[in-house]
Protein backbone atom coordinates (compact mmCIF):
# COMPACT_ATOMS: atom_id res chain seq x y z
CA UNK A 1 41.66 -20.06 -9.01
CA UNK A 2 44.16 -17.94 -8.16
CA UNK A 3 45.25 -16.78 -4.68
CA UNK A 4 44.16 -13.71 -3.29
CA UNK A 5 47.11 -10.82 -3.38
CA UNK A 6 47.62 -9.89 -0.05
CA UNK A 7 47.82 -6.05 -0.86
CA UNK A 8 44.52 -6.00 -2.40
CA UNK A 9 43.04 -8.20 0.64
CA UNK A 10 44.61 -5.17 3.12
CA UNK A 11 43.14 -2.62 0.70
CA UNK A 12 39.45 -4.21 0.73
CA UNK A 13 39.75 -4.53 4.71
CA UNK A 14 40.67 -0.89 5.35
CA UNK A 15 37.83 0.18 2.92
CA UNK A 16 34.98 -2.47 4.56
CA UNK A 17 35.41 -1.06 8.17
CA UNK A 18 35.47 2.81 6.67
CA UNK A 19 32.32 4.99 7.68
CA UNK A 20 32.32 6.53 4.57
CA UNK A 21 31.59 3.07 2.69
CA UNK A 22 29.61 1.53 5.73
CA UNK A 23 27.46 4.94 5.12
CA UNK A 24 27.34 4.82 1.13
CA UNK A 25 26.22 1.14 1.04
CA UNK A 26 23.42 2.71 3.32
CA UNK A 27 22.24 5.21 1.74
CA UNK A 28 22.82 3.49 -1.73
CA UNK A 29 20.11 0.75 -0.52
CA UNK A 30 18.02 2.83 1.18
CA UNK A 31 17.44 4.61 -2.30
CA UNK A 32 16.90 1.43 -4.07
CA UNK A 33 14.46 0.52 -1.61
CA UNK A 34 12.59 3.50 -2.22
CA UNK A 35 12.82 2.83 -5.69
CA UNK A 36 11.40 -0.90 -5.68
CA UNK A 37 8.60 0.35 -3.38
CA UNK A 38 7.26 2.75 -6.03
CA UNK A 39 7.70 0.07 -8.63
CA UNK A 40 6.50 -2.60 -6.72
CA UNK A 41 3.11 -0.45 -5.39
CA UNK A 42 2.75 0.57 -9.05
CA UNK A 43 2.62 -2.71 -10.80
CA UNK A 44 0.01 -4.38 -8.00
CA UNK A 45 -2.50 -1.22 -8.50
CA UNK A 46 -1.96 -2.14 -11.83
CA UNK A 47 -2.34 -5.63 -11.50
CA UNK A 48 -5.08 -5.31 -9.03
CA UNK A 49 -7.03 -2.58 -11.69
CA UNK A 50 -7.54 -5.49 -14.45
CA UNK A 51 -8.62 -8.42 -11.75
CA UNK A 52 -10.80 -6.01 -10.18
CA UNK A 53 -12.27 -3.47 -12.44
CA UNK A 54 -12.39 -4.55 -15.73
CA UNK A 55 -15.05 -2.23 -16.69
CA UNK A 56 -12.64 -0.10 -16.10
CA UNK A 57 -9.79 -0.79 -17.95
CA UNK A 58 -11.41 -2.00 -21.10
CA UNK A 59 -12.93 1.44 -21.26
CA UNK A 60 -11.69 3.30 -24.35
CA UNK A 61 -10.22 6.11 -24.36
CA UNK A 62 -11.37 9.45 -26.27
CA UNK A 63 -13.53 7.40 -28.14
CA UNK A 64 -11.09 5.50 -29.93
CA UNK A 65 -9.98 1.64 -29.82
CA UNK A 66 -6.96 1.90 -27.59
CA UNK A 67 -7.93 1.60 -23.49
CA UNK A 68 -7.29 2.39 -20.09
CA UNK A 69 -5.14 -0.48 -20.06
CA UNK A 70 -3.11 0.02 -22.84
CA UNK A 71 -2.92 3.72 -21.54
CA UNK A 72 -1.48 2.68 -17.88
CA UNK A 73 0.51 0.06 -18.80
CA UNK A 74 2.59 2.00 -21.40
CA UNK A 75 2.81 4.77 -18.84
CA UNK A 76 3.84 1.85 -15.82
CA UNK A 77 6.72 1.00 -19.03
CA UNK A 78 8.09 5.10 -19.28
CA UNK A 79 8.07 4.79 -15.42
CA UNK A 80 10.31 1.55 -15.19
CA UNK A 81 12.07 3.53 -17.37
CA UNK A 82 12.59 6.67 -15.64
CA UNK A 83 13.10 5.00 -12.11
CA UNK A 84 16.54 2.94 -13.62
CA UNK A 85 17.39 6.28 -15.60
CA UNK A 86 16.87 7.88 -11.96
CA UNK A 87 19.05 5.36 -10.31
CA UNK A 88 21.68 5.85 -12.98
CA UNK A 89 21.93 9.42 -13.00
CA UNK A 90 22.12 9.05 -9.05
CA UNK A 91 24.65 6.23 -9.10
CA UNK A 92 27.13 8.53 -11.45
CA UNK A 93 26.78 11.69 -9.84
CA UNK A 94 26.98 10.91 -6.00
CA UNK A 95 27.29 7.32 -5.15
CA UNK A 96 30.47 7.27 -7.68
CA UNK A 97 32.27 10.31 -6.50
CA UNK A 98 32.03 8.93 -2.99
CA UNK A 99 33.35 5.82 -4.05
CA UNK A 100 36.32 7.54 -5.78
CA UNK A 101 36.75 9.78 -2.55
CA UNK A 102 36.83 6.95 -0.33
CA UNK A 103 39.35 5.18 -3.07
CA UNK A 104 41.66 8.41 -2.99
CA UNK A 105 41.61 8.27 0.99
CA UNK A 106 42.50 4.97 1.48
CA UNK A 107 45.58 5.32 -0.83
CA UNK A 108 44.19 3.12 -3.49
């Protein structure tokens, strides 16, 4: 393993005590927590629907052979989706221009 260079340990200490970072890791988790919340409280209502109410979820729907089940959980899958694509689209507009603003400022 090679040893760490000494300008690029001076560059990571100036950037860990910045505000601007300390406040961009915050907000940055903040959001995913958010995010696992939703996806988190989604799956166990789902979860909870099939050990609970199974009348329920085997119950077709419109009359055909697909269910409530099948239904929810490829609508829980489009959601998964959408909440990375969310975080993604988040991470590239705002949380990476910060991090190239607080790059520029500390003469990176």
């Amino acid at each position: 393993m090679a040893a760490p260079d000494p300008a690029e340990s001076a560059l990571l200490a100036r950037i860990a005590v910045d505000p601007r970072y300390a406040a961009l890791v915050r907000d940055r988790q903040h959001f995913s927590w958010w995010l696992t919340a939703i996806t988190v409280a989604t799956y166990t209502a789902f979860i909870s629907l099939i050990a609970f109410d199974k009348p329920l979820m085997a119950r077709p729907v419109a009359g055909g052979a697909t269910s409530i089940a099948v239904v929810l959980g490829m609508a829980m899958l489009v959601g998964t989706v959408a909440i990375c694509a969310l975080h993604v689209w988040r991470a590239n507009r705002e949380y990476d221009a910060r991090l190239a603003e607080l790059l520029a400022g500390t003469n990176a």
